[in-house]
N, C-alpha and C. Protein backbone atom coordinates (compact mmCIF):
# COMPACT_ATOMS: atom_id res chain seq x y z
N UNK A 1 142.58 27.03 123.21
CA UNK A 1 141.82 27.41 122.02
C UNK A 1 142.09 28.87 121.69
N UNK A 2 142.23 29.15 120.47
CA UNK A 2 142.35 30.07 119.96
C UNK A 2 141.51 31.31 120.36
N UNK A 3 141.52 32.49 120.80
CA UNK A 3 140.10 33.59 121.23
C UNK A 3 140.47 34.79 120.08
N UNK A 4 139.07 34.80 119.71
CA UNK A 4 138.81 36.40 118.91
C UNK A 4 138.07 37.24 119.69
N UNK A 5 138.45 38.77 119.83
CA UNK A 5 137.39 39.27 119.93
C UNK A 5 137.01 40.32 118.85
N UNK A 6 135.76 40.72 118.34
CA UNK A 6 135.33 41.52 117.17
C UNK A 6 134.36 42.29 118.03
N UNK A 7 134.37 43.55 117.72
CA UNK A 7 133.59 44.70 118.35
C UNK A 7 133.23 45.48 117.56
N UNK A 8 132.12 45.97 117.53
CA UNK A 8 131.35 47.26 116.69
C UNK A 8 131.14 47.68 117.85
N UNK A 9 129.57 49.00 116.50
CA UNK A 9 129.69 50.38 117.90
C UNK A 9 127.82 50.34 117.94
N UNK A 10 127.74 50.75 119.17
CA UNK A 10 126.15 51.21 118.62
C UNK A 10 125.42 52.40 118.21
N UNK A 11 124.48 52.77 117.81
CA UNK A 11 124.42 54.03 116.77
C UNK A 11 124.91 55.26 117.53
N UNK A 12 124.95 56.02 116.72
CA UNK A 12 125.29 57.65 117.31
C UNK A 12 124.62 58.14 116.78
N UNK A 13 124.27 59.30 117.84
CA UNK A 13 123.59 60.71 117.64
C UNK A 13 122.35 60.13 117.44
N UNK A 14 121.67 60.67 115.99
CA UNK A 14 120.17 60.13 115.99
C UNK A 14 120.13 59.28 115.25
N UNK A 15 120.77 58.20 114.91
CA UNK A 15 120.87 57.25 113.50
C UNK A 15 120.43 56.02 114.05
N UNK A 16 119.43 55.31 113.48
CA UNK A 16 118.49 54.10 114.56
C UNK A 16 119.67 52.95 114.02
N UNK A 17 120.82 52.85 113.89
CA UNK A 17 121.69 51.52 113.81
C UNK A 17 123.20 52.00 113.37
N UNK A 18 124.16 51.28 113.48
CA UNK A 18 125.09 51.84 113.25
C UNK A 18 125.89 50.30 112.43
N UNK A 19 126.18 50.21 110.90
CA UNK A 19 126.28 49.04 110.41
C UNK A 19 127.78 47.96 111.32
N UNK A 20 128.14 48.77 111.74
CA UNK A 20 129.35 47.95 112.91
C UNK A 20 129.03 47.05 113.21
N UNK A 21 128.40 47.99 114.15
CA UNK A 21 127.31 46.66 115.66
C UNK A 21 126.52 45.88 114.76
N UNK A 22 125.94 46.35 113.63
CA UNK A 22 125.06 45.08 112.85
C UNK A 22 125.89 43.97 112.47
N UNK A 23 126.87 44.56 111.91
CA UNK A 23 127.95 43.54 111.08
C UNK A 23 128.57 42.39 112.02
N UNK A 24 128.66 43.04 112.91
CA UNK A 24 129.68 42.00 114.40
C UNK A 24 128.55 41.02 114.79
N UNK A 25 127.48 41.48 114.74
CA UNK A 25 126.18 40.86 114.81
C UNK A 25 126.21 39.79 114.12
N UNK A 26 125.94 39.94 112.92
CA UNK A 26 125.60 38.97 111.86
C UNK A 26 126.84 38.10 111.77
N UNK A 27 128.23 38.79 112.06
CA UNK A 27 128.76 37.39 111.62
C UNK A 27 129.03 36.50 112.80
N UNK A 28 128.55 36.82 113.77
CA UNK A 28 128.72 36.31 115.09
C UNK A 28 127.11 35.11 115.23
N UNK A 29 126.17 35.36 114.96
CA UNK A 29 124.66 34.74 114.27
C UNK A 29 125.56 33.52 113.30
N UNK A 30 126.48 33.79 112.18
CA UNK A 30 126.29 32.83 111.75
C UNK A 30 128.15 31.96 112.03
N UNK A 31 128.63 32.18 112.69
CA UNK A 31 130.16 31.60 113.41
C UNK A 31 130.19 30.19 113.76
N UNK A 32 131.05 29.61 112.71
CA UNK A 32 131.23 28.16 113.20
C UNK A 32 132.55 27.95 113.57
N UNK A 33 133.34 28.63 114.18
CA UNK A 33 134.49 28.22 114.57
C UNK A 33 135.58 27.82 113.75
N UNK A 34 136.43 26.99 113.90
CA UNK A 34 136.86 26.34 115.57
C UNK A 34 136.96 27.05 116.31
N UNK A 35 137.81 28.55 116.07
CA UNK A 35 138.33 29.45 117.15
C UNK A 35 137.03 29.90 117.98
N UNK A 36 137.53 30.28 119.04
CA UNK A 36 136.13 30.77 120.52
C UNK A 36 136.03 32.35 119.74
N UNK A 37 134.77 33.10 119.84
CA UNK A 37 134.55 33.96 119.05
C UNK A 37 134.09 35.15 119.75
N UNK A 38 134.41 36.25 120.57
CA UNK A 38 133.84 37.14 121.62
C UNK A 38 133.48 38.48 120.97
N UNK A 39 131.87 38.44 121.11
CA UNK A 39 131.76 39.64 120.49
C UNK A 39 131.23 40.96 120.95
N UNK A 40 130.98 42.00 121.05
CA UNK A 40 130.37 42.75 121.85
C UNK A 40 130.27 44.37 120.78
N UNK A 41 129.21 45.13 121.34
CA UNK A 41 128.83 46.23 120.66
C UNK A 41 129.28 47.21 121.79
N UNK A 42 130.40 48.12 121.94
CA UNK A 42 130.64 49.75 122.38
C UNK A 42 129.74 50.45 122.30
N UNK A 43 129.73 51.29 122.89
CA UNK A 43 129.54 52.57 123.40
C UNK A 43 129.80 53.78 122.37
N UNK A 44 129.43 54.83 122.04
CA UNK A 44 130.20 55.68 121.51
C UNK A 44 130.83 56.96 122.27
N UNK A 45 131.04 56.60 122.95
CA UNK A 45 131.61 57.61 124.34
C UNK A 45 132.95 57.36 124.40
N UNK A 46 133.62 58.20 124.85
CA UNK A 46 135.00 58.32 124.68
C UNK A 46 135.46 57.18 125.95
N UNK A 47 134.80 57.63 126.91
CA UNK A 47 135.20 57.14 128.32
C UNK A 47 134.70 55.27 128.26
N UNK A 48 133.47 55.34 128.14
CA UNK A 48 132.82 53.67 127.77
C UNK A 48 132.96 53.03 126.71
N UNK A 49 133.97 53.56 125.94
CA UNK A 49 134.16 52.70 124.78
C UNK A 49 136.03 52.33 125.55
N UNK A 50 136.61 53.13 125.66
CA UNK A 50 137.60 52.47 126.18
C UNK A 50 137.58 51.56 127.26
N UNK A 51 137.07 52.28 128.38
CA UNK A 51 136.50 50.97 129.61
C UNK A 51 136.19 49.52 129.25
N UNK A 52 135.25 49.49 128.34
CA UNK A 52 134.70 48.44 127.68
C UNK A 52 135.97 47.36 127.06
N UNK A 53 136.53 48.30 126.41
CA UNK A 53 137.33 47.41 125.59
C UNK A 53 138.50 46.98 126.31
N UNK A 54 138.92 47.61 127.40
CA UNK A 54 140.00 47.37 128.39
C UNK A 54 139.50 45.83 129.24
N UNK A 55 138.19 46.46 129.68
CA UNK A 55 137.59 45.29 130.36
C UNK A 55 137.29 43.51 129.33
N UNK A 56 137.03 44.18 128.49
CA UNK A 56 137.13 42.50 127.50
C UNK A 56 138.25 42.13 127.09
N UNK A 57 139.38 42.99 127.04
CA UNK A 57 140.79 42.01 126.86
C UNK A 57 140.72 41.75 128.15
N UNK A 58 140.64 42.26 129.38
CA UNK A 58 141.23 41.27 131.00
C UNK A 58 140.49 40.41 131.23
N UNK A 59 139.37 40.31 130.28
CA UNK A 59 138.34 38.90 131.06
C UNK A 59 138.52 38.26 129.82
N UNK A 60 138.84 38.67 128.68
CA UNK A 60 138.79 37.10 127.98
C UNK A 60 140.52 36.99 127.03
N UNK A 61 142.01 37.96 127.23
CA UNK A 61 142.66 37.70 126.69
C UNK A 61 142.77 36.93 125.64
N UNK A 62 142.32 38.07 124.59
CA UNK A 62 142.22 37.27 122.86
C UNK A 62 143.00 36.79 122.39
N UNK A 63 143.73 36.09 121.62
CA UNK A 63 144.76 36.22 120.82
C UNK A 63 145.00 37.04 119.48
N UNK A 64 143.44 37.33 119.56
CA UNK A 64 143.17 38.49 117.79
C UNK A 64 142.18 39.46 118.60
N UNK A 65 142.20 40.59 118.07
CA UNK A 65 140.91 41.76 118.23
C UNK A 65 141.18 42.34 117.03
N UNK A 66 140.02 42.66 116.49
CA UNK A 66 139.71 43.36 115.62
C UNK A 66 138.48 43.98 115.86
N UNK A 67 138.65 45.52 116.25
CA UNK A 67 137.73 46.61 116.22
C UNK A 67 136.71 47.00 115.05
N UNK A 68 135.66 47.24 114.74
CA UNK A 68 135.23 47.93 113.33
C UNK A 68 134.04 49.61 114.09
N UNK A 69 134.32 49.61 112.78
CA UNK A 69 133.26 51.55 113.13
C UNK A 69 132.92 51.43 112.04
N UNK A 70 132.30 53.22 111.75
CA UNK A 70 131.29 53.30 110.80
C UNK A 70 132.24 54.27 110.41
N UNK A 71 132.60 54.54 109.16
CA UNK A 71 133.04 55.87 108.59
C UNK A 71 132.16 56.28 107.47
N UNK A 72 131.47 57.08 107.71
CA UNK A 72 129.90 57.38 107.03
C UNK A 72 130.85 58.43 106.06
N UNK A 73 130.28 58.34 104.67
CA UNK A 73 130.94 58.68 103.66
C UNK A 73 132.20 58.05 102.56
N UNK A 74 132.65 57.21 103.70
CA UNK A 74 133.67 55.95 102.48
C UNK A 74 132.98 55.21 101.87
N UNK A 75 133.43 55.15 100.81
CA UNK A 75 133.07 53.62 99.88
C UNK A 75 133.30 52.32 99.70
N UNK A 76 134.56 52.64 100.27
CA UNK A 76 135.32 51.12 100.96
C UNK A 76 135.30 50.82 101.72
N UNK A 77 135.70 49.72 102.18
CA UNK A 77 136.28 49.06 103.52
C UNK A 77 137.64 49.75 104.32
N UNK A 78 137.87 50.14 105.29
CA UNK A 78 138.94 50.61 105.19
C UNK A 78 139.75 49.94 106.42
N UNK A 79 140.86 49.48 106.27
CA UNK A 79 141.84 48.57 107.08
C UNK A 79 142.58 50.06 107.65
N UNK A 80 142.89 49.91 108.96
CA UNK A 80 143.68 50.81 109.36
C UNK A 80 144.34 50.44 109.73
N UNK A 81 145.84 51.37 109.47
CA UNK A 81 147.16 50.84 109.67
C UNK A 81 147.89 51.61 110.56
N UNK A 82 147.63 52.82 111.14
CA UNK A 82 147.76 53.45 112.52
C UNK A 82 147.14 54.26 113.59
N UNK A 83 146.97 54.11 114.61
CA UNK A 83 146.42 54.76 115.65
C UNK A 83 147.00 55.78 116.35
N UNK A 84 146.36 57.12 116.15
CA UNK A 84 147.38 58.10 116.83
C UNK A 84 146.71 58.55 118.57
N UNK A 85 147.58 58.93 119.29
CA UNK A 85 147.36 58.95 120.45
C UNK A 85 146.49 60.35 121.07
N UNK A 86 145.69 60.56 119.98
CA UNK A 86 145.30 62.10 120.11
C UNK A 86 143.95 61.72 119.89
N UNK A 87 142.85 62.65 121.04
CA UNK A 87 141.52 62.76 120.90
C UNK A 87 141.42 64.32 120.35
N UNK A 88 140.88 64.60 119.51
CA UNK A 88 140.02 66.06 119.31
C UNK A 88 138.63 65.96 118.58
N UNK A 89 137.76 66.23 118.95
CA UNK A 89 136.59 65.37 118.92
C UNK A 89 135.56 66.92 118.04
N UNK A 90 135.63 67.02 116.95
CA UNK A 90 134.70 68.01 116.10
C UNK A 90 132.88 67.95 116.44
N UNK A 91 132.56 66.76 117.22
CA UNK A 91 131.59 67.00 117.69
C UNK A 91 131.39 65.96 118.91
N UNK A 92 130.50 65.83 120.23
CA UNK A 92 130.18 65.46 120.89
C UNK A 92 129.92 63.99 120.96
N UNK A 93 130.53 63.15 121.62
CA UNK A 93 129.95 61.68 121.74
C UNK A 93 128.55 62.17 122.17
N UNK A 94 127.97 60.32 122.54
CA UNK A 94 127.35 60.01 122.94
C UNK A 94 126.69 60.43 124.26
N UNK A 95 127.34 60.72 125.44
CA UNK A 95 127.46 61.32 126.38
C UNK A 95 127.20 62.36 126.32
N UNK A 96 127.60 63.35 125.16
CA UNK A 96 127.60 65.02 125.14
C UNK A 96 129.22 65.19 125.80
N UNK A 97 129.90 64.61 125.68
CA UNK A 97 131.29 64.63 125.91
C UNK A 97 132.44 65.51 124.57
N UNK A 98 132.89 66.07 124.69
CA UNK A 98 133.81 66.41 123.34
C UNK A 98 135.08 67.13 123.85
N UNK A 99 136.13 66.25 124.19
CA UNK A 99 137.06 66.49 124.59
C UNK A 99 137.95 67.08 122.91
N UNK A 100 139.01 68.12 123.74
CA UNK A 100 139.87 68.48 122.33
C UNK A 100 141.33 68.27 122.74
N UNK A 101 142.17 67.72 121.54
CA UNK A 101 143.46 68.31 122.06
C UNK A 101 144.18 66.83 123.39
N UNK A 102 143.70 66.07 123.20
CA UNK A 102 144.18 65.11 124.92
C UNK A 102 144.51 64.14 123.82
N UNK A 103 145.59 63.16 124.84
CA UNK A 103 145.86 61.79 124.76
C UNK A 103 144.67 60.75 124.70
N UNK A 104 144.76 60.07 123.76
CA UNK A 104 144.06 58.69 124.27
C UNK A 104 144.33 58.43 125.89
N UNK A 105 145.78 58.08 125.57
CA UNK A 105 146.21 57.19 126.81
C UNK A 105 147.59 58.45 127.27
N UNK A 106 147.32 58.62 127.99
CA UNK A 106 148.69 59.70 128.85
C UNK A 106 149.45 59.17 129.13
N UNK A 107 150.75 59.81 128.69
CA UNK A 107 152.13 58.67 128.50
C UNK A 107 152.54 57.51 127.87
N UNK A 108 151.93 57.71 126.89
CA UNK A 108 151.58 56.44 126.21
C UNK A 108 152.61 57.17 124.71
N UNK A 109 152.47 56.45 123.80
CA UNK A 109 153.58 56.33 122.75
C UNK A 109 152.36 57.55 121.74
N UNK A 110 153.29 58.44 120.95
CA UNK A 110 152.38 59.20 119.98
C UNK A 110 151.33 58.51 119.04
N UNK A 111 152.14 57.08 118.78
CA UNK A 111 150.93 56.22 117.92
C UNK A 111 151.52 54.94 117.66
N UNK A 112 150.87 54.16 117.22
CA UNK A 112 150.76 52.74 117.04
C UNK A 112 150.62 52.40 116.30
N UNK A 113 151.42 50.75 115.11
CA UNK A 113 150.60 50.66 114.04
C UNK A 113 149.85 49.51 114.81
N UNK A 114 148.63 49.01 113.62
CA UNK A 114 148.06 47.75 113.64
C UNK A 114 149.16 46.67 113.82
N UNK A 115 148.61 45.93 114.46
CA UNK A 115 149.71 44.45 114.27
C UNK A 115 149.05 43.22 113.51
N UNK A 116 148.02 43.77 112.88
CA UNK A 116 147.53 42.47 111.90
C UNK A 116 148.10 42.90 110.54
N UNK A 117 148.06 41.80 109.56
CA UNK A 117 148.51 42.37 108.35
C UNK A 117 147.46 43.01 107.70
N UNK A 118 147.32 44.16 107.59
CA UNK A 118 146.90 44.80 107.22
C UNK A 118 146.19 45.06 105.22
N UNK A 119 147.37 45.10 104.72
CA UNK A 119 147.67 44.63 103.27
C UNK A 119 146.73 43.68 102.87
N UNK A 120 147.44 42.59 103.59
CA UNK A 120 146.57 41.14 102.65
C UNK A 120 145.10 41.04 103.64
N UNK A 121 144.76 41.75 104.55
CA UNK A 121 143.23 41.92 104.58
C UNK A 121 142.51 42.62 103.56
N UNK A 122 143.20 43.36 103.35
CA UNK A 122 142.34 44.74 102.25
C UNK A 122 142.39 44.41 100.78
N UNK A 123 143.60 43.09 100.54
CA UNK A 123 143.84 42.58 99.61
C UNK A 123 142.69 41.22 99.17
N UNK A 124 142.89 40.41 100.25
CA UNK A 124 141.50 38.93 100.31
C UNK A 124 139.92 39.96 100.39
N UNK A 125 140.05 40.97 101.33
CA UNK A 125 138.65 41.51 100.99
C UNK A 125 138.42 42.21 99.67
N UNK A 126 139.11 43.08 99.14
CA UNK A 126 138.88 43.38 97.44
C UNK A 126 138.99 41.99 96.57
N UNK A 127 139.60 40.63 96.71
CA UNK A 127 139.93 40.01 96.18
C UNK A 127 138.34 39.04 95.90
N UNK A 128 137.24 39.15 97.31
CA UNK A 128 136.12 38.81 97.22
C UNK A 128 135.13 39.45 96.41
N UNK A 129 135.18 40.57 95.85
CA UNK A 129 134.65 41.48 95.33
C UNK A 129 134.07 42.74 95.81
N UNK A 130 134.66 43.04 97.73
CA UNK A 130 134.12 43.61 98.03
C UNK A 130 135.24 45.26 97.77
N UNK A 131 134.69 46.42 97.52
CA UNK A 131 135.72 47.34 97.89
C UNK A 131 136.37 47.70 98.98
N UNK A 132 137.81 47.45 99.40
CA UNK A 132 138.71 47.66 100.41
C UNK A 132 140.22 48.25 99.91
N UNK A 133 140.45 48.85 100.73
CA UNK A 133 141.79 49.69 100.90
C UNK A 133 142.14 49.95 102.11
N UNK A 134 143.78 49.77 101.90
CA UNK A 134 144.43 50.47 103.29
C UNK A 134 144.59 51.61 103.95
N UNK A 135 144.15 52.23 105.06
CA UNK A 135 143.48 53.41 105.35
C UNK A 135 144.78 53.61 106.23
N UNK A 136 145.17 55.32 106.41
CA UNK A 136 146.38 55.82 106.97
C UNK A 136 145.15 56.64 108.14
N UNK A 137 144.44 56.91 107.95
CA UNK A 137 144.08 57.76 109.45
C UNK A 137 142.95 57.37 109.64
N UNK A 138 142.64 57.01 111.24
CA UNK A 138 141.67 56.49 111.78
C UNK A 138 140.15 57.70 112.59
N UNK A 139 140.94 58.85 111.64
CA UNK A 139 140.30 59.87 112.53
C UNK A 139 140.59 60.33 114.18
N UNK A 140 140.13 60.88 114.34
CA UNK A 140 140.39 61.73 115.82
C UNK A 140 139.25 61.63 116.98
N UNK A 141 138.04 60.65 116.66
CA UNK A 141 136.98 60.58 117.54
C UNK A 141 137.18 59.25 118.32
N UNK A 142 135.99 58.32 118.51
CA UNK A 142 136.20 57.37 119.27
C UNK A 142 136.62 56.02 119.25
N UNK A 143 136.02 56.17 117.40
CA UNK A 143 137.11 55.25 116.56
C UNK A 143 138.58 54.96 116.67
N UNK A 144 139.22 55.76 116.82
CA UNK A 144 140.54 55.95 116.56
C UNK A 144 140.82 55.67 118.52
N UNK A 145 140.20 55.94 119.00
CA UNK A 145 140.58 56.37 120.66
C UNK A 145 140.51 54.44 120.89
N UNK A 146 139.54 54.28 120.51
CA UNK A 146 139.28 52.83 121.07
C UNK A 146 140.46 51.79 120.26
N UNK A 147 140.77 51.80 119.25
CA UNK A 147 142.10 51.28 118.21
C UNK A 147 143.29 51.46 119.55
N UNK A 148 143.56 52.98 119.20
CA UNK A 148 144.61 53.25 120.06
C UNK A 148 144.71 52.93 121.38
N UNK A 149 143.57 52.30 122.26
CA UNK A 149 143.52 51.20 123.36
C UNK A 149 143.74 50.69 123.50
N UNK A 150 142.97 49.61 122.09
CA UNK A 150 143.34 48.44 122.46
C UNK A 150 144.79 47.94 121.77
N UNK A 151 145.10 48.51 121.60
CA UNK A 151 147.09 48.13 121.28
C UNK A 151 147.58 48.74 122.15
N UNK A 152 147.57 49.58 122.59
CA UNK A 152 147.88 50.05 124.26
C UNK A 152 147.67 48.96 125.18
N UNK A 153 146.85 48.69 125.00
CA UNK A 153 146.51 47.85 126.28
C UNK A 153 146.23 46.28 126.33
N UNK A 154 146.79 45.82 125.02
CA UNK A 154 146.58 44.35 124.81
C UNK A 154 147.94 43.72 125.45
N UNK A 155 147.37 42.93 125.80
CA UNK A 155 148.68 41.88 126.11
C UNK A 155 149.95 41.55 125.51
N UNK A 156 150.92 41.32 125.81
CA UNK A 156 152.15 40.52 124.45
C UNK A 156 151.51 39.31 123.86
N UNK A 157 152.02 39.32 122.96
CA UNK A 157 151.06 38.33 122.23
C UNK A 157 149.78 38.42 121.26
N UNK A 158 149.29 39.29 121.93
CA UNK A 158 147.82 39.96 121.25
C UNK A 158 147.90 40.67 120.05
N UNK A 159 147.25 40.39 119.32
CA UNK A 159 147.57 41.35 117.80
C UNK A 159 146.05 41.80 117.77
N UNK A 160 145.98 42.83 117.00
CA UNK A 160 144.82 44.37 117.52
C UNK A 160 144.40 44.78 115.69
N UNK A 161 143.68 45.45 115.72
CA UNK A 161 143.72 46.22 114.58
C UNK A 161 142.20 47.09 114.55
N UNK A 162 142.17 47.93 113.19
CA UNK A 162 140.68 48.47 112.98
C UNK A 162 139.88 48.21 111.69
N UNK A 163 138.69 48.27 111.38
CA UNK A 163 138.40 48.17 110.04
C UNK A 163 137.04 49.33 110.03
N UNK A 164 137.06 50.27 109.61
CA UNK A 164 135.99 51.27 109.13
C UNK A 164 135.34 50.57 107.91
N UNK A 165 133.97 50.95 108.04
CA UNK A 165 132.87 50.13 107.25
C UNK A 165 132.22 51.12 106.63
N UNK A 166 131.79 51.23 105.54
CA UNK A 166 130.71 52.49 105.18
C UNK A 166 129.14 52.14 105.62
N UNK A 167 128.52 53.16 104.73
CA UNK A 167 126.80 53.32 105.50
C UNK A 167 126.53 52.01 104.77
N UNK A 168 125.63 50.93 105.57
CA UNK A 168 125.14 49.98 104.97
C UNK A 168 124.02 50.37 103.63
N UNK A 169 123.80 49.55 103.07
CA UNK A 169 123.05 50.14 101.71
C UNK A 169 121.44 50.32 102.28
N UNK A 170 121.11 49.10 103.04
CA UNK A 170 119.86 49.04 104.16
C UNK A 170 119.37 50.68 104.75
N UNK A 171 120.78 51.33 105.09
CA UNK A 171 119.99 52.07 106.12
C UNK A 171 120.73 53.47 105.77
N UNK A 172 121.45 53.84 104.14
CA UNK A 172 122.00 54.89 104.04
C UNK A 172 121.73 56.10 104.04
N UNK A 173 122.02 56.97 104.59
CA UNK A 173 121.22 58.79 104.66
C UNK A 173 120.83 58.93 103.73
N UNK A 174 121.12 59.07 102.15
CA UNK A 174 120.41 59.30 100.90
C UNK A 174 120.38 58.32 100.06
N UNK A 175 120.03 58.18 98.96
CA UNK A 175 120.08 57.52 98.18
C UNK A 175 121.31 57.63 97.26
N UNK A 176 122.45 59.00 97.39
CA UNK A 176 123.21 59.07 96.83
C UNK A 176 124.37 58.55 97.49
N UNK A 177 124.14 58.39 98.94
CA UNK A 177 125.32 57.91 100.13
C UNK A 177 125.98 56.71 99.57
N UNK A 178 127.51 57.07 100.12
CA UNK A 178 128.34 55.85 99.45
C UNK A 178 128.02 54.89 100.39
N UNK A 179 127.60 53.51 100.11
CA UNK A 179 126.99 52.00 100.87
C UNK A 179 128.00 51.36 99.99
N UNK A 180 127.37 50.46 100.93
CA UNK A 180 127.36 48.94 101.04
C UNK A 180 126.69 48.15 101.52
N UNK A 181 125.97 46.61 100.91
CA UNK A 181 125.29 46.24 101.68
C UNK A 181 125.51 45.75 102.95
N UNK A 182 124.86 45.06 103.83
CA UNK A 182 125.18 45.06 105.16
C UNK A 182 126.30 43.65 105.31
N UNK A 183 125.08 42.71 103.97
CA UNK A 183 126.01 41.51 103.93
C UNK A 183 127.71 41.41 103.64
N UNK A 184 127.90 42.55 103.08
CA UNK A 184 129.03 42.56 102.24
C UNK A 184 130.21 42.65 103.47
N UNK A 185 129.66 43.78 104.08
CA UNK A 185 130.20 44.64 105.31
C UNK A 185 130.43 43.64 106.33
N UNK A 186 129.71 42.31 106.68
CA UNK A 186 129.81 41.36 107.60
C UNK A 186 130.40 40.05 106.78
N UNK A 187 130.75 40.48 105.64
CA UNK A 187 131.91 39.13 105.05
C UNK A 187 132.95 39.72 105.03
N UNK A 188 133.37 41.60 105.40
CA UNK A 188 134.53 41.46 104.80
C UNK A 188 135.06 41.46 106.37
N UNK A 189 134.28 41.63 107.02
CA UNK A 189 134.92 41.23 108.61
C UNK A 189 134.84 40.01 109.12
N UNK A 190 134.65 39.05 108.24
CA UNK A 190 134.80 37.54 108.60
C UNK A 190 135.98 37.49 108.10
N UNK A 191 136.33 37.97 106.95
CA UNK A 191 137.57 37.77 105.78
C UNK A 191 139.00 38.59 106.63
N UNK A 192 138.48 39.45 107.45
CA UNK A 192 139.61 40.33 108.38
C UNK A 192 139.56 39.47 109.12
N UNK A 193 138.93 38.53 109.97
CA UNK A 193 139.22 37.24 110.84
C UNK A 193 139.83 36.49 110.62
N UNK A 194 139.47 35.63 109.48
CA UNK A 194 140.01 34.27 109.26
C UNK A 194 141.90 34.86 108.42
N UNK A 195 141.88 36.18 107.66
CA UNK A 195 143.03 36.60 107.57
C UNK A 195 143.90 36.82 108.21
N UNK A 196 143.58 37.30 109.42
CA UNK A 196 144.34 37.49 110.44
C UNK A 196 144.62 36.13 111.46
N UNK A 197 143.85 34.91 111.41
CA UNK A 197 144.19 33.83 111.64
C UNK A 197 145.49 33.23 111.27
N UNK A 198 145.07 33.37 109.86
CA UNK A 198 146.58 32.90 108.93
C UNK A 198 147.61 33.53 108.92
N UNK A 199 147.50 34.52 108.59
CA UNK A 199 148.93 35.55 108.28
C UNK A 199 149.40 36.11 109.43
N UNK A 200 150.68 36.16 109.50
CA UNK A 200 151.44 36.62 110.68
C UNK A 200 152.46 37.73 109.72
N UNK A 201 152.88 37.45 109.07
CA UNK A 201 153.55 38.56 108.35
C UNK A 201 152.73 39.02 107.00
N UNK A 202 152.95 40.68 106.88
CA UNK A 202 152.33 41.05 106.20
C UNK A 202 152.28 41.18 105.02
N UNK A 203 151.30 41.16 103.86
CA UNK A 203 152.41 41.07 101.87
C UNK A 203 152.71 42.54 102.10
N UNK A 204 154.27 42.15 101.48
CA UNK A 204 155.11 43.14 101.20
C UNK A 204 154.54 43.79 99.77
N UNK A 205 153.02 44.64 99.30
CA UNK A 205 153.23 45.19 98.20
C UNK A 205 153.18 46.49 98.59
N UNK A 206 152.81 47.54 97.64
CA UNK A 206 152.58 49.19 97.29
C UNK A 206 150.91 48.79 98.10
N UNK A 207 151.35 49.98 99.33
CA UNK A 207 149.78 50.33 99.58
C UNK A 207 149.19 51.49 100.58
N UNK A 208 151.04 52.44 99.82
CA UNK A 208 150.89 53.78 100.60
C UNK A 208 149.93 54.90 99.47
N UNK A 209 149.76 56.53 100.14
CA UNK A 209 149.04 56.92 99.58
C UNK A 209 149.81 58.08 99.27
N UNK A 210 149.56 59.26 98.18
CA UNK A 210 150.34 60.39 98.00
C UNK A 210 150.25 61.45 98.65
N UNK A 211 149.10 61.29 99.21
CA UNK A 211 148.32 63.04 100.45
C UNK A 211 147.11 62.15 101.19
């Protein structure tokens, strides 16, 4: 049988939810298969978010992972299409940890792309009505550290990727904060599932950026 695994994060700093972990939530609440569906909420720690995610590819070898985070301030959905091998961390995990300047993974390759198609996720999710685009940087915190893991460290065979989510509309810092509702945010990561089910090669259109 086919295995997914989908992972969010749980809140940071002082924020009582973090729409990730909600989203992985909800679409995991309502999952009818066929494929086996593994879901779990991270850490926001540099050290327990990788552990974590190392430890659920060796106990359940997926055939899909798809990571999601929060990128508080986008408006879109954002598909990421590379992982760079660099932590520098502008403020403190979870832990009170804030490493600068290090490898994800030491000795490991400068960066990685996604191996899902990327494109026609960001393409079927705008195509639902939700806003999505293909995102070139995953940032430098734990987001990006945990991406750059788990393609590091997935199996042959295994195809990996990330999807940054904005502030759910439920629970946004202002009223001016770019959202989304929560529902939206947990269809377009069903739609990064079942896409990445199907497609093995990626659409060849325009979906670079100028700066």
């Amino acid at each position: 049988m086919t295995t997914l695994l989908l992972t969010g994060f749980e809140p940071f700093g002082g924020d009582s939810s973090n729409p990730s972990g909600a989203a992985v939530n909800l679409v995991a609440s309502r999952w009818e298969g066929p494929e086996a569906l593994v879901t779990a909420v991270l850490p926001v720690t540099f050290a327990g978010a990788a552990e974590r995610m190392r430890a659920l590819l060796a106990e359940h070898r997926p055939d899909i992972v798809i990571a999601a985070g929060l990128a508080g301030g986008r408006a879109a959905i954002g598909v990421e299409r590379v992982a760079v091998n660099l932590v520098d961390a502008r403020i403190p995990d979870n832990d009170g940890d804030q490493p600068v300047d290090v490898p994800s993974v030491p000795g490991a390759a400068t960066a990685h792309f996604a191996t899902l198609p990327v494109k026609e996720i960001a393409r079927r999710i705008a195509g639902a009505g939700i806003p999505a685009q293909v995102s070139y940087s995953a940032g430098t915190f734990v987001c990006n550290h945990v991406f750059f893991t788990a393609l590091e460290a997935a199996a042959s065979g295994t195809r990996a990727g990330f999807v940054h989510v904005p502030w759910p509309a439920e629970h946004a810092p202002t009223t001016e904060s770019a959202a989304l509702p929560l529902s939206d945010i947990a269809r377009a990561l069903e739609i990064a599932v079942r896409t990445s089910l199907e497609v093995t090669a990626d659409t060849a259109v325009p979906g670079g950026t100028l700066h």
